[in-house]
C-alpha atoms as a PDB file:
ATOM      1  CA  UNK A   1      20.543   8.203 -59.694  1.00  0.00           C
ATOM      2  CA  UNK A   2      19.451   6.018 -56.447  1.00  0.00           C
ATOM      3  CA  UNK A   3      22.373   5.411 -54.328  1.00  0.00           C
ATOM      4  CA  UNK A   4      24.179   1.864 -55.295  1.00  0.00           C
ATOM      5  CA  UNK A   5      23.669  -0.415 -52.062  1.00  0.00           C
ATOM      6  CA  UNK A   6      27.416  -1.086 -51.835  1.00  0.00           C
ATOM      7  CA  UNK A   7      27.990   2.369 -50.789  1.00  0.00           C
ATOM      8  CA  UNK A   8      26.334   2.324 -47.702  1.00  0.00           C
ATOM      9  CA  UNK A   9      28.987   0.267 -45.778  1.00  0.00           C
ATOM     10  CA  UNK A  10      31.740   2.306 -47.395  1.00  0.00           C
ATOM     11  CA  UNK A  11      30.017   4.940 -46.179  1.00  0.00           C
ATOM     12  CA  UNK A  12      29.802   3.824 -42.727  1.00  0.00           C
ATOM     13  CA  UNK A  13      32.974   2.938 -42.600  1.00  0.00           C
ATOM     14  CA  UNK A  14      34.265   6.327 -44.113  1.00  0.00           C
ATOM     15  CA  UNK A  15      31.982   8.394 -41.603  1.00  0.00           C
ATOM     16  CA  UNK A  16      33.517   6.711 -38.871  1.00  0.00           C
ATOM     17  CA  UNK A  17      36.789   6.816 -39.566  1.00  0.00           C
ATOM     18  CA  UNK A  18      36.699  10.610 -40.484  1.00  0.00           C
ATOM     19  CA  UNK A  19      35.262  10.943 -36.757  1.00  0.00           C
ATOM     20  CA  UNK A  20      38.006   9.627 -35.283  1.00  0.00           C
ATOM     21  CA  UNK A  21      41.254  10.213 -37.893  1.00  0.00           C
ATOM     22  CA  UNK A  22      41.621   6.801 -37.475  1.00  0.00           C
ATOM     23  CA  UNK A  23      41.749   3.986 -39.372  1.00  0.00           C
ATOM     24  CA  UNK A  24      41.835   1.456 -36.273  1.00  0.00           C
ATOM     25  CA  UNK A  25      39.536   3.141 -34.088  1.00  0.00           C
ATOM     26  CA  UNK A  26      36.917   3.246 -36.830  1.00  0.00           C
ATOM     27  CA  UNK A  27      37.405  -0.927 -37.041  1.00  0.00           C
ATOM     28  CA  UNK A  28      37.380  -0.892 -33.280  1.00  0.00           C
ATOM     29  CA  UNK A  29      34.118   0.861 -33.269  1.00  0.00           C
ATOM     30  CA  UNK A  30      32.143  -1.141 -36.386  1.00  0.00           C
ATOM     31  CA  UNK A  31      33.657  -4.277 -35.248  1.00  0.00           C
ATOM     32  CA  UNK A  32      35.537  -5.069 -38.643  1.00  0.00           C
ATOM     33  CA  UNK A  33      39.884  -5.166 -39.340  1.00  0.00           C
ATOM     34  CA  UNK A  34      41.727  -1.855 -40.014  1.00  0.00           C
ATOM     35  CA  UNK A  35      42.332  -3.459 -43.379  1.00  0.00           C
ATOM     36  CA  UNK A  36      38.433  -3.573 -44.438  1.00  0.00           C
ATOM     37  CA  UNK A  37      37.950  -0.135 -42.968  1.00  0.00           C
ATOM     38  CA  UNK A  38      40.904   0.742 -45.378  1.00  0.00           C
ATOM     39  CA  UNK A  39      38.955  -1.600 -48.117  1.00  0.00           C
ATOM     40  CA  UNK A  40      36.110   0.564 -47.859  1.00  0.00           C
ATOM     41  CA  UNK A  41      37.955   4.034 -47.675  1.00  0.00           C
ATOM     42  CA  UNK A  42      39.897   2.800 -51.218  1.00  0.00           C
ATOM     43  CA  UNK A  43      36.728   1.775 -52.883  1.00  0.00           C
ATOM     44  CA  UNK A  44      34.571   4.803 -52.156  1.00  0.00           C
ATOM     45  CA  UNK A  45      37.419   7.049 -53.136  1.00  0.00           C
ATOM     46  CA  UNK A  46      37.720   5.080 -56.373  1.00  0.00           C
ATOM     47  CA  UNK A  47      33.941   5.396 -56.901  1.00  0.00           C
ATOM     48  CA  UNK A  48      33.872   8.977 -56.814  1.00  0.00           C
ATOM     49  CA  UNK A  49      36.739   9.979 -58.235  1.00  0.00           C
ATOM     50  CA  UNK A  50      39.027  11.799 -55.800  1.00  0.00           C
ATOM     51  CA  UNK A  51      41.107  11.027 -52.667  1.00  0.00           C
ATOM     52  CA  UNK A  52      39.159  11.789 -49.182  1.00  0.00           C
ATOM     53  CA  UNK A  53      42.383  11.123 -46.944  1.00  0.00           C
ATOM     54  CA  UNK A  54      46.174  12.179 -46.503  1.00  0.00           C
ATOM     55  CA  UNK A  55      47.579   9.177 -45.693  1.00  0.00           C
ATOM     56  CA  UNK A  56      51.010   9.305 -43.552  1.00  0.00           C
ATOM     57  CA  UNK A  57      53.219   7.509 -41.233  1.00  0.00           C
ATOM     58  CA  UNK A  58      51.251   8.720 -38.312  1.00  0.00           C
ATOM     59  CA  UNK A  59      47.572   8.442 -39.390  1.00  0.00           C
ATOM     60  CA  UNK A  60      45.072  10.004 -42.029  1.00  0.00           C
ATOM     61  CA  UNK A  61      43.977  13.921 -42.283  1.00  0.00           C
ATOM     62  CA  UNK A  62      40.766  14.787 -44.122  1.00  0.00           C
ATOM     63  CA  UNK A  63      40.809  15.822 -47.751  1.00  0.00           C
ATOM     64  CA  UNK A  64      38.960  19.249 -48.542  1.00  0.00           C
ATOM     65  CA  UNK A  65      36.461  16.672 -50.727  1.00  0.00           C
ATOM     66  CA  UNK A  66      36.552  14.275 -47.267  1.00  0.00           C
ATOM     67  CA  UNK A  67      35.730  16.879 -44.853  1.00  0.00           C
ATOM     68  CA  UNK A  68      32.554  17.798 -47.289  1.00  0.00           C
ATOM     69  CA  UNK A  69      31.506  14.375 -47.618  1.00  0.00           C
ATOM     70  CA  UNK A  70      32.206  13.979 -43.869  1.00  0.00           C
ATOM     71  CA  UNK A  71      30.109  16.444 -42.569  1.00  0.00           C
ATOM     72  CA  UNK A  72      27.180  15.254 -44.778  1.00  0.00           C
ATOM     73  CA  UNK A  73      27.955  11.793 -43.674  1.00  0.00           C
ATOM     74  CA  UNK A  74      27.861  12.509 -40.153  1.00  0.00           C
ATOM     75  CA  UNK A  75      24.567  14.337 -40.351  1.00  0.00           C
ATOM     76  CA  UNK A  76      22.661  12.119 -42.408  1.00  0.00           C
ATOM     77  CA  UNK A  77      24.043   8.822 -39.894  1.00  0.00           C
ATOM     78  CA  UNK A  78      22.821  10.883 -36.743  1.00  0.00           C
ATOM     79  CA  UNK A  79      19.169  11.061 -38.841  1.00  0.00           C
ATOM     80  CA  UNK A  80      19.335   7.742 -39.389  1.00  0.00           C
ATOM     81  CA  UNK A  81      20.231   6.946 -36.040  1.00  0.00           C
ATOM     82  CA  UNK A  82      17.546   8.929 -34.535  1.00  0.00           C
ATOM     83  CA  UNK A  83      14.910   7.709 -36.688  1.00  0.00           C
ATOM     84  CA  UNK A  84      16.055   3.762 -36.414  1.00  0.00           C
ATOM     85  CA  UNK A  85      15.990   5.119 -32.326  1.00  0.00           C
ATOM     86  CA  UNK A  86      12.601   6.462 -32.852  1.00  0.00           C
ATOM     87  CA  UNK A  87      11.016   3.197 -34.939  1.00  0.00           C
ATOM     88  CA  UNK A  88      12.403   0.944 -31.883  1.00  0.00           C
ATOM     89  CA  UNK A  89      11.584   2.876 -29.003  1.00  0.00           C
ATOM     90  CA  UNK A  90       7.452   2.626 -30.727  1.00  0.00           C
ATOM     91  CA  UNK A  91       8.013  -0.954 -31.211  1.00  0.00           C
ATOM     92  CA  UNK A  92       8.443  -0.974 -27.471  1.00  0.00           C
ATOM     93  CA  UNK A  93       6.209   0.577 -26.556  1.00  0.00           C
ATOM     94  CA  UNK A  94       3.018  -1.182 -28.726  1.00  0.00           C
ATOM     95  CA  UNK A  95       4.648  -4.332 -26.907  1.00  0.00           C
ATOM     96  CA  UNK A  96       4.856  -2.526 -23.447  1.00  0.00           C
ATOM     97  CA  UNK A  97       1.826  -3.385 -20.899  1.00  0.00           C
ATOM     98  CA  UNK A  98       2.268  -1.189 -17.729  1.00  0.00           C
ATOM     99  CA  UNK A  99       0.227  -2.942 -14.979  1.00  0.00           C
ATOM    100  CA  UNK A 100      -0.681  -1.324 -11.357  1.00  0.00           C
ATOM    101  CA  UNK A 101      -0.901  -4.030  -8.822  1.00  0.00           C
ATOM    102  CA  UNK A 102      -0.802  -4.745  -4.600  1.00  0.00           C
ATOM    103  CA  UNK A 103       2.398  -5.607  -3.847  1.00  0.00           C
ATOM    104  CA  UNK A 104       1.521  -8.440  -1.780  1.00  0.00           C
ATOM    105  CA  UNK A 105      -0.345 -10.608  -4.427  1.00  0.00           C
ATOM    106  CA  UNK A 106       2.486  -9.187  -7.270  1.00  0.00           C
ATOM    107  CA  UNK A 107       5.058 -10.874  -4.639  1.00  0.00           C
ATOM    108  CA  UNK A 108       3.240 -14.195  -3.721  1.00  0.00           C
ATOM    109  CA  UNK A 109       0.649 -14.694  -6.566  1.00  0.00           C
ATOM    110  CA  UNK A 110       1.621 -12.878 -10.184  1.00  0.00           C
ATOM    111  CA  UNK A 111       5.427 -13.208  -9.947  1.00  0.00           C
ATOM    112  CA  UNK A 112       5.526 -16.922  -9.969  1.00  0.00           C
ATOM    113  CA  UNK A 113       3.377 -16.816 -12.798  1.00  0.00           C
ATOM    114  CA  UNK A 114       4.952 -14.537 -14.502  1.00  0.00           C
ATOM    115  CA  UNK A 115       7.631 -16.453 -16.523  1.00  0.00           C
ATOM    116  CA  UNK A 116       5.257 -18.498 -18.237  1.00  0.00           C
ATOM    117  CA  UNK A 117       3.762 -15.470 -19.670  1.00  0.00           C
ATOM    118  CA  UNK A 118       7.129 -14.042 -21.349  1.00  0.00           C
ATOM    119  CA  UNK A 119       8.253 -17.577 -22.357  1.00  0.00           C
ATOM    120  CA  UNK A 120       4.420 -17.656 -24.202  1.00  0.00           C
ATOM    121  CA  UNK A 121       4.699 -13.895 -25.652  1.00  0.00           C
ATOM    122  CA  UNK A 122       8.701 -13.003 -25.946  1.00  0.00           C
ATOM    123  CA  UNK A 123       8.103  -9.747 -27.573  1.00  0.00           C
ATOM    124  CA  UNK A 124       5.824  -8.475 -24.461  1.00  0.00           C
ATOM    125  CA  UNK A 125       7.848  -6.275 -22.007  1.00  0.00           C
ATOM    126  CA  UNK A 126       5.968  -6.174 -18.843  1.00  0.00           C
ATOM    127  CA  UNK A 127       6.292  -3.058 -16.274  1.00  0.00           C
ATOM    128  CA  UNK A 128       4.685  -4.132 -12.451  1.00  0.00           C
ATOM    129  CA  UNK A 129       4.001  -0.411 -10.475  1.00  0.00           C
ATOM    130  CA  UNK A 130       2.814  -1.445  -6.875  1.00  0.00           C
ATOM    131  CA  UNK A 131       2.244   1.625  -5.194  1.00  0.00           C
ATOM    132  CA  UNK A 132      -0.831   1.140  -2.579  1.00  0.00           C
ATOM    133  CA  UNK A 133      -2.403   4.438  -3.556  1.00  0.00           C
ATOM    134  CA  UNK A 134      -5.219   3.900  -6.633  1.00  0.00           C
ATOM    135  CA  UNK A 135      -3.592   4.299 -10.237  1.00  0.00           C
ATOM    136  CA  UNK A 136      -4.067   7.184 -12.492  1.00  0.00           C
ATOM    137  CA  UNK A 137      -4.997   6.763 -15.902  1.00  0.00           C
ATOM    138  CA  UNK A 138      -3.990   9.197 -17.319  1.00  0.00           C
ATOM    139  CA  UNK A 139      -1.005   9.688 -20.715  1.00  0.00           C
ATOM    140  CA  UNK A 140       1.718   7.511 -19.485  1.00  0.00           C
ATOM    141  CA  UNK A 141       0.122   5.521 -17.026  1.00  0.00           C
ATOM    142  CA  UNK A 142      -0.910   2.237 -16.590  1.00  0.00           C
ATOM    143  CA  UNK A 143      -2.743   0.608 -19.119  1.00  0.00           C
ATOM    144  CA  UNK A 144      -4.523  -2.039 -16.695  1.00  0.00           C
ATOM    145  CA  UNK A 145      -4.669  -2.498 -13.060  1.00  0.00           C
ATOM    146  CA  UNK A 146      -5.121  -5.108 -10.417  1.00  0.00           C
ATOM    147  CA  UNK A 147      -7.494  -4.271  -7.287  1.00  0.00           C
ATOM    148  CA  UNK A 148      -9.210  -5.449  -4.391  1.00  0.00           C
ATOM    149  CA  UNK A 149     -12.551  -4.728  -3.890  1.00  0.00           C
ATOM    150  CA  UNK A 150     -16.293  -4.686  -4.606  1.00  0.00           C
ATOM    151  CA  UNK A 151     -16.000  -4.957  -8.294  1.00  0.00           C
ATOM    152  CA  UNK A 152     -17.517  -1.411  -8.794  1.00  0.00           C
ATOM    153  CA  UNK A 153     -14.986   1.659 -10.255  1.00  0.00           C
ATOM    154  CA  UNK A 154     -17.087   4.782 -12.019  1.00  0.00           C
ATOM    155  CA  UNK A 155     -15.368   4.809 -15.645  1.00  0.00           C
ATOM    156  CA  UNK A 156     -13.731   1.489 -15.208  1.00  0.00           C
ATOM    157  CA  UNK A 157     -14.846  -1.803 -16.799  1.00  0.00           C
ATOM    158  CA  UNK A 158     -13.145  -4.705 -14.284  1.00  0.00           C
ATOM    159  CA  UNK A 159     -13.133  -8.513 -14.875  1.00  0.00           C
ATOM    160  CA  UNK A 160     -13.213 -10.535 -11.898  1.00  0.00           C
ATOM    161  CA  UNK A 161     -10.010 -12.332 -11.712  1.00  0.00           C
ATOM    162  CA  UNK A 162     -10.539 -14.647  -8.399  1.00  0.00           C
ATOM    163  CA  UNK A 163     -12.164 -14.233  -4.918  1.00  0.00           C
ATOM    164  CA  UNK A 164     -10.071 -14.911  -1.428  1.00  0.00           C
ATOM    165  CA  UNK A 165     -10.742 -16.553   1.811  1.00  0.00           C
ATOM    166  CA  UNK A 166      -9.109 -15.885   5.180  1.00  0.00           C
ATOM    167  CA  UNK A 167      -7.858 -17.931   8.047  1.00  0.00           C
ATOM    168  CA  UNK A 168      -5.020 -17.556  10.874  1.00  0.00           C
ATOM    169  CA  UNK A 169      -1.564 -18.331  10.060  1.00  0.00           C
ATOM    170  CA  UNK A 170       2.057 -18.370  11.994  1.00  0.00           C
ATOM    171  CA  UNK A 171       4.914 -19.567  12.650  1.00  0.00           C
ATOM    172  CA  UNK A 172       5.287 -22.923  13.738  1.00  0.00           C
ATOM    173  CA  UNK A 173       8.137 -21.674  16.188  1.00  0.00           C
ATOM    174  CA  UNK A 174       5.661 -19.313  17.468  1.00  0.00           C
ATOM    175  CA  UNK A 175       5.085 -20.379  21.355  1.00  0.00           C
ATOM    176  CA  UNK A 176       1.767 -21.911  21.642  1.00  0.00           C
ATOM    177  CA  UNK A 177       1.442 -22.851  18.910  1.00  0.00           C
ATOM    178  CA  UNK A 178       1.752 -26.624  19.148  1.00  0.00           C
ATOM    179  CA  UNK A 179      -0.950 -26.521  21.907  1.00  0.00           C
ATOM    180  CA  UNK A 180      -3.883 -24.735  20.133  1.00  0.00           C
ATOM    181  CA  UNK A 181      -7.131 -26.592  19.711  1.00  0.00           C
ATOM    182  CA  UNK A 182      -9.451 -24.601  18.419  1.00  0.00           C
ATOM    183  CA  UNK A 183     -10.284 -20.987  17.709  1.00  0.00           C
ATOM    184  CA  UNK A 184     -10.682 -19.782  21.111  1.00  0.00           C
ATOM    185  CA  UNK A 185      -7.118 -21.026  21.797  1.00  0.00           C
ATOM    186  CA  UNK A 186      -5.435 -18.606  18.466  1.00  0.00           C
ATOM    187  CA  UNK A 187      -7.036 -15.325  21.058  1.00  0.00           C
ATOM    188  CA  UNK A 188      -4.534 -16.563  23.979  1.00  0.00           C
ATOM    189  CA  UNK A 189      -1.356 -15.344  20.958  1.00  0.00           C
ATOM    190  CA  UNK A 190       0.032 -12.149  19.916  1.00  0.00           C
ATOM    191  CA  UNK A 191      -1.910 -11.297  16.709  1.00  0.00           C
ATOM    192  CA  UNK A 192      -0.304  -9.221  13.767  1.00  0.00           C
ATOM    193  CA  UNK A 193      -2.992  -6.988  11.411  1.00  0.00           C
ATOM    194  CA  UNK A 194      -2.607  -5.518   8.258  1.00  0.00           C
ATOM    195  CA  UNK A 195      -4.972  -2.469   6.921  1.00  0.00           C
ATOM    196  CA  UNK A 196      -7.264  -4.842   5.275  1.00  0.00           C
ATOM    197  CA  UNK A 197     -10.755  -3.934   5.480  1.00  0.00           C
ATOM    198  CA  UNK A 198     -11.807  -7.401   7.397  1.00  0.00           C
ATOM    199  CA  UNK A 199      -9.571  -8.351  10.222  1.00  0.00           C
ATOM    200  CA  UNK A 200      -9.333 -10.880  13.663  1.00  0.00           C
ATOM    201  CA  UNK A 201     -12.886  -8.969  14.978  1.00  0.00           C
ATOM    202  CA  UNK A 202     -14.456 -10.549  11.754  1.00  0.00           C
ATOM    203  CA  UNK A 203     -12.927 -13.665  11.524  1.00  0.00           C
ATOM    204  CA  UNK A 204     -13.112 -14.745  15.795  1.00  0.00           C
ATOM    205  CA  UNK A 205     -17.175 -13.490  15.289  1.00  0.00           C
ATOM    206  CA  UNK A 206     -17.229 -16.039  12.257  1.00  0.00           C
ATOM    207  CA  UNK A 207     -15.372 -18.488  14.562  1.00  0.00           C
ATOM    208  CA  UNK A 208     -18.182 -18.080  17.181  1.00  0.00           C
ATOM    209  CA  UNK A 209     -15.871 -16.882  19.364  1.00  0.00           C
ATOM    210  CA  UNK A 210     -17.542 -14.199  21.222  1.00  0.00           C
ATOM    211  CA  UNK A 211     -16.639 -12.183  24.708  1.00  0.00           C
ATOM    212  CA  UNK A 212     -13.055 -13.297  24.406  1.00  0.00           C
ATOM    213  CA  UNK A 213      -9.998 -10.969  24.779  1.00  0.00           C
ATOM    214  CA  UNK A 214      -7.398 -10.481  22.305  1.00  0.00           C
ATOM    215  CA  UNK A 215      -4.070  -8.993  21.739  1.00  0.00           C
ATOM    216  CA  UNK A 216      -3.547  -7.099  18.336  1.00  0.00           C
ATOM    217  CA  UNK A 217      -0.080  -6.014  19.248  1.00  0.00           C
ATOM    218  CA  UNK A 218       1.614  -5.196  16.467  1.00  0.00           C
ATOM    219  CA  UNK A 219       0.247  -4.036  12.938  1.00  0.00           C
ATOM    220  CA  UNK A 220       1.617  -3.368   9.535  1.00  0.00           C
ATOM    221  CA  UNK A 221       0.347  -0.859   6.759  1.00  0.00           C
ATOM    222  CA  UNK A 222       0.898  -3.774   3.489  1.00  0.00           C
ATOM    223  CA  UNK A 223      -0.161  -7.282   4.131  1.00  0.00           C
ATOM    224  CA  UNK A 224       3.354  -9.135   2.658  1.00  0.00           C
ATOM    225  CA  UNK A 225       4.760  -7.550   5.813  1.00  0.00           C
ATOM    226  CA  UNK A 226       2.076  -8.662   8.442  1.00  0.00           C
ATOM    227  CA  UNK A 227       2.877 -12.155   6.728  1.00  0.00           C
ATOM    228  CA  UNK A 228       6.914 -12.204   7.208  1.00  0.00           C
ATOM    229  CA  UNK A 229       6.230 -10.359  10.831  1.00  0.00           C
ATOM    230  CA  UNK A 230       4.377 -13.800  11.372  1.00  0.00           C
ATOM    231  CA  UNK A 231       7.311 -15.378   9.995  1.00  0.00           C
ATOM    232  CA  UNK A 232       9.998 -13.805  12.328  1.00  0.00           C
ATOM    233  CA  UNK A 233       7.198 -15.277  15.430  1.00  0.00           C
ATOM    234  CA  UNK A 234       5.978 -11.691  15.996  1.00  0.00           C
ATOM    235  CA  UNK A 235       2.266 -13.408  16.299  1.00  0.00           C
ATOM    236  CA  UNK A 236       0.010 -14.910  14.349  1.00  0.00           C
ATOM    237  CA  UNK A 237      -1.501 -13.245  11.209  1.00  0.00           C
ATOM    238  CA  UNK A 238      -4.944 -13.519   8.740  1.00  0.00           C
ATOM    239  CA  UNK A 239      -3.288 -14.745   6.055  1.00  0.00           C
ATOM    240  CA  UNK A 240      -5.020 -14.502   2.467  1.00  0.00           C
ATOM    241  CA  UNK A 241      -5.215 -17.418   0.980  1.00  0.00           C
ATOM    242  CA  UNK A 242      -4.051 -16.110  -2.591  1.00  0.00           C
ATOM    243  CA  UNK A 243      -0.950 -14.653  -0.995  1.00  0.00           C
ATOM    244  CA  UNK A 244      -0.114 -17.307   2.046  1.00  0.00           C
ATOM    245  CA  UNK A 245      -0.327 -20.436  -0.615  1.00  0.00           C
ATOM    246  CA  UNK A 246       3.428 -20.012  -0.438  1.00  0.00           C
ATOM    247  CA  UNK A 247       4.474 -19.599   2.699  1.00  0.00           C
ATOM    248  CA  UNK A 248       2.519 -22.274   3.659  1.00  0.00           C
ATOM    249  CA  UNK A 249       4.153 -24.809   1.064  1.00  0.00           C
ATOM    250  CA  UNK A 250       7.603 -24.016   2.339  1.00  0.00           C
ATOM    251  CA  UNK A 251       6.991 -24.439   5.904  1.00  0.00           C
ATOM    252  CA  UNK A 252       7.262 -21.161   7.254  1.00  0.00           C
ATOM    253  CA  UNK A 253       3.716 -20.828   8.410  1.00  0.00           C
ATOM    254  CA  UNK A 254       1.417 -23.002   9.500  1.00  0.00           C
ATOM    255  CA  UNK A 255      -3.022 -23.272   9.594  1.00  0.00           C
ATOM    256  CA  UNK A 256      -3.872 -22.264  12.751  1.00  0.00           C
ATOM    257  CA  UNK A 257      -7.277 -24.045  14.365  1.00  0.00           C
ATOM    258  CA  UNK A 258     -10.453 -22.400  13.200  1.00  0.00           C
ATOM    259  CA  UNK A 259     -12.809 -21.782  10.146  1.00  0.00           C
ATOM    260  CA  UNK A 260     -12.054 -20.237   6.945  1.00  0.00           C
ATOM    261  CA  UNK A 261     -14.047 -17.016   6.613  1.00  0.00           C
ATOM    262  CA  UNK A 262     -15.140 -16.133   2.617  1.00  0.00           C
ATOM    263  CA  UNK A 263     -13.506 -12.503   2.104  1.00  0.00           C
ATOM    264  CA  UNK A 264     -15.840  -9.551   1.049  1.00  0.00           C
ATOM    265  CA  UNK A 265     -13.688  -8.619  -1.210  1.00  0.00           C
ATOM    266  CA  UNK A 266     -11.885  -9.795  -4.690  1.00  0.00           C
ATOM    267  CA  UNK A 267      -9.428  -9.303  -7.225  1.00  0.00           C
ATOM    268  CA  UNK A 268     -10.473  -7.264 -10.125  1.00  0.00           C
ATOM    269  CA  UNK A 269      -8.445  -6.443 -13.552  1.00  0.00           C
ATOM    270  CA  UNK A 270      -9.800  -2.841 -14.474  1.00  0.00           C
ATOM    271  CA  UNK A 271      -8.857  -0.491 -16.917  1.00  0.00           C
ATOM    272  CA  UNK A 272     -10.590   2.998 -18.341  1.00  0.00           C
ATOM    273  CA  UNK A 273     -14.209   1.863 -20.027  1.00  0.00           C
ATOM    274  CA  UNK A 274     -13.475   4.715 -23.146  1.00  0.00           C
ATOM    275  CA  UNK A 275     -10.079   3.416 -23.993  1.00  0.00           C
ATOM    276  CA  UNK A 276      -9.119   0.551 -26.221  1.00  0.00           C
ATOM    277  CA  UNK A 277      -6.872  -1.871 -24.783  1.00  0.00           C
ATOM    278  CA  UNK A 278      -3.739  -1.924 -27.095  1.00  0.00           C
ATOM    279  CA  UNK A 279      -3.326  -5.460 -28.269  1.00  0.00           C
ATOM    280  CA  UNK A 280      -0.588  -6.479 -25.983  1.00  0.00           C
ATOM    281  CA  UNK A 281      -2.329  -5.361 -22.719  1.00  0.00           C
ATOM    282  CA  UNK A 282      -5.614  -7.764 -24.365  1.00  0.00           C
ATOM    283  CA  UNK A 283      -3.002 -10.360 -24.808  1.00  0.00           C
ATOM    284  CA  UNK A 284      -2.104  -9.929 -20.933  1.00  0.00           C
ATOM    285  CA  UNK A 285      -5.643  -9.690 -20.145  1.00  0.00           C
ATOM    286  CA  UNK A 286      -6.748 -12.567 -21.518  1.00  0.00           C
ATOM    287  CA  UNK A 287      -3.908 -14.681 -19.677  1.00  0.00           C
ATOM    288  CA  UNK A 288      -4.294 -13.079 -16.500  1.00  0.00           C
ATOM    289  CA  UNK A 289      -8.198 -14.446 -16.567  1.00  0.00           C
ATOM    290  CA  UNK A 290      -6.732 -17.846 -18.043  1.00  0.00           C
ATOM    291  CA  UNK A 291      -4.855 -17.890 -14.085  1.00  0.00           C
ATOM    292  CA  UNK A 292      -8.387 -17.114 -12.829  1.00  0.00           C
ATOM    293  CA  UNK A 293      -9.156 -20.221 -10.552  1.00  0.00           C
ATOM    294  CA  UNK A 294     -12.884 -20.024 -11.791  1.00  0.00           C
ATOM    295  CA  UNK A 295     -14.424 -18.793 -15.032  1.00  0.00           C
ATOM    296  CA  UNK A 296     -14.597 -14.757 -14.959  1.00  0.00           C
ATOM    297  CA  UNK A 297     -17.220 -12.583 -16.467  1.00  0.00           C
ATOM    298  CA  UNK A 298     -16.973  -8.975 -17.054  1.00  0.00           C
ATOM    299  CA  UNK A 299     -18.816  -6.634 -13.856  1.00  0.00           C
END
């Protein structure tokens, strides 16, 4: 016969307390009284017919029939554990999206926008990997990833998120600064550079300013810390304007005089053309194009 559903929390209750000899410690551990876990004990024993504790004046001892039933009880809660275990950590992971990103525009541009997301999708757990070298798809990597570029990966489709511009930023403690009038003028001040692949040569020849000295004195390999060297008055930076929106609202950098100079490159969502996305990485997808400050089409 099918086991009768009442059993089950006797049985819990019985499993634990035969771990631990101990009426109270078994309550302590399920959360109930000693007198339930006692409740439970009395019932079972009265179900099946014989006693499955000594009981005296300084605990309980397992019966011969308790320490058979114990064992068995044990093993079959650890399967049960392990499987529950098992069903949950699958759950997670269907609702898992593992994303590769910059860690500048994670910092300045995704984080911000990030807690609309999860308030829109609870059950979505979101992992953010920015290491600067290229992501590996491979089993247990990323499932999409945010890049700068042409738009062009072999074995990658990528959706063009949003395009960038570039113009000179800093500090409005920065000496100088208060007297510059035009682009010529942002040559005369320490300049900070990042490794992007357009820099101060690109945006002073776009400025028209030509046959003019100037200082790069101090450069940084990731562009969020070019940005907060501008910050600290180190010099003047090309800020992005995706990731400088920010430090600009607050204060702590300023527009420098000059043009703003259309970046060759963009932001790209891309993931491996012969996988399917799993339906909580579309989800992401899709909202991550909804942030898009123009319509995006597939490249």
């Amino acid at each position: 016969m099918p086991l009768p559903s009442e059993w089950l929390p006797a049985l819990a209750a019985f499993e634990s307390a035969a771990r631990h000899q101990n009426f109270a410690h078994a309550a302590e551990e399920l959360h109930l009284t000693t007198s339930a876990i006692s409740h439970h004990v009395r019932k079972l024993e009265a179900q099946l017919g014989v006693a499955l504790f000594q009981r005296h004046a300084r605990g309980v001892l397992l019966t011969p029939e308790g320490r058979q039933l114990a064992d068995t009880a044990s093993s079959a809660m650890a399967d049960i554990d392990g499987v529950l275990r098992g069903l949950s950590t699958a759950r997670d992971e269907r609702n898992r999206v593992r994303i590769n990103t910059l860690h500048s525009l994670t910092y300045t541009w995704l984080m911000p926008r990030l807690p609309a997301f999860t308030a829109a999708h609870p059950h979505i757990r979101i992992q953010v990997d920015t290491e600067s070298s290229l992501a590996r798809f491979d089993e247990g990597g990323p499932d999409l990833a945010i890049r700068h570029g042409e738009g062009h990966w072999t074995g990658l489709t990528a959706h063009h998120l949003m395009d960038d511009s570039l113009f000179p930023v800093a500090s409005p403690r920065l000496p100088g600064v208060a007297e510059l009038r035009d682009a010529a003028d942002v040559a005369k001040l320490p300049l900070v550079r990042d490794l992007s692949r357009q820099g101060w040569a690109d945006w002073f020849r776009a400025a028209g300013v030509r046959d003019v000295p100037f200082d790069e004195r101090h450069g940084f390999s990731d562009t969020t810390d070019a940005l907060l060297a501008a910050v600290h008055g180190l010099g003047a930076a090309l800020g992005r304007e995706r990731i400088v929106t920010p430090y600009l609202a607050d204060g702590r950098l300023v527009r420098l005089p000059g043009p703003v100079l259309l970046a060759r490159f963009g932001y790209f969502i891309v993931y491996p053309s012969h996988r399917r996305l799993r339906q909580a990485a579309r989800t992401f997808v899709d909202w991550l194009l909804q942030q898009s400050p123009r319509p995006s089409q597939p490249r």
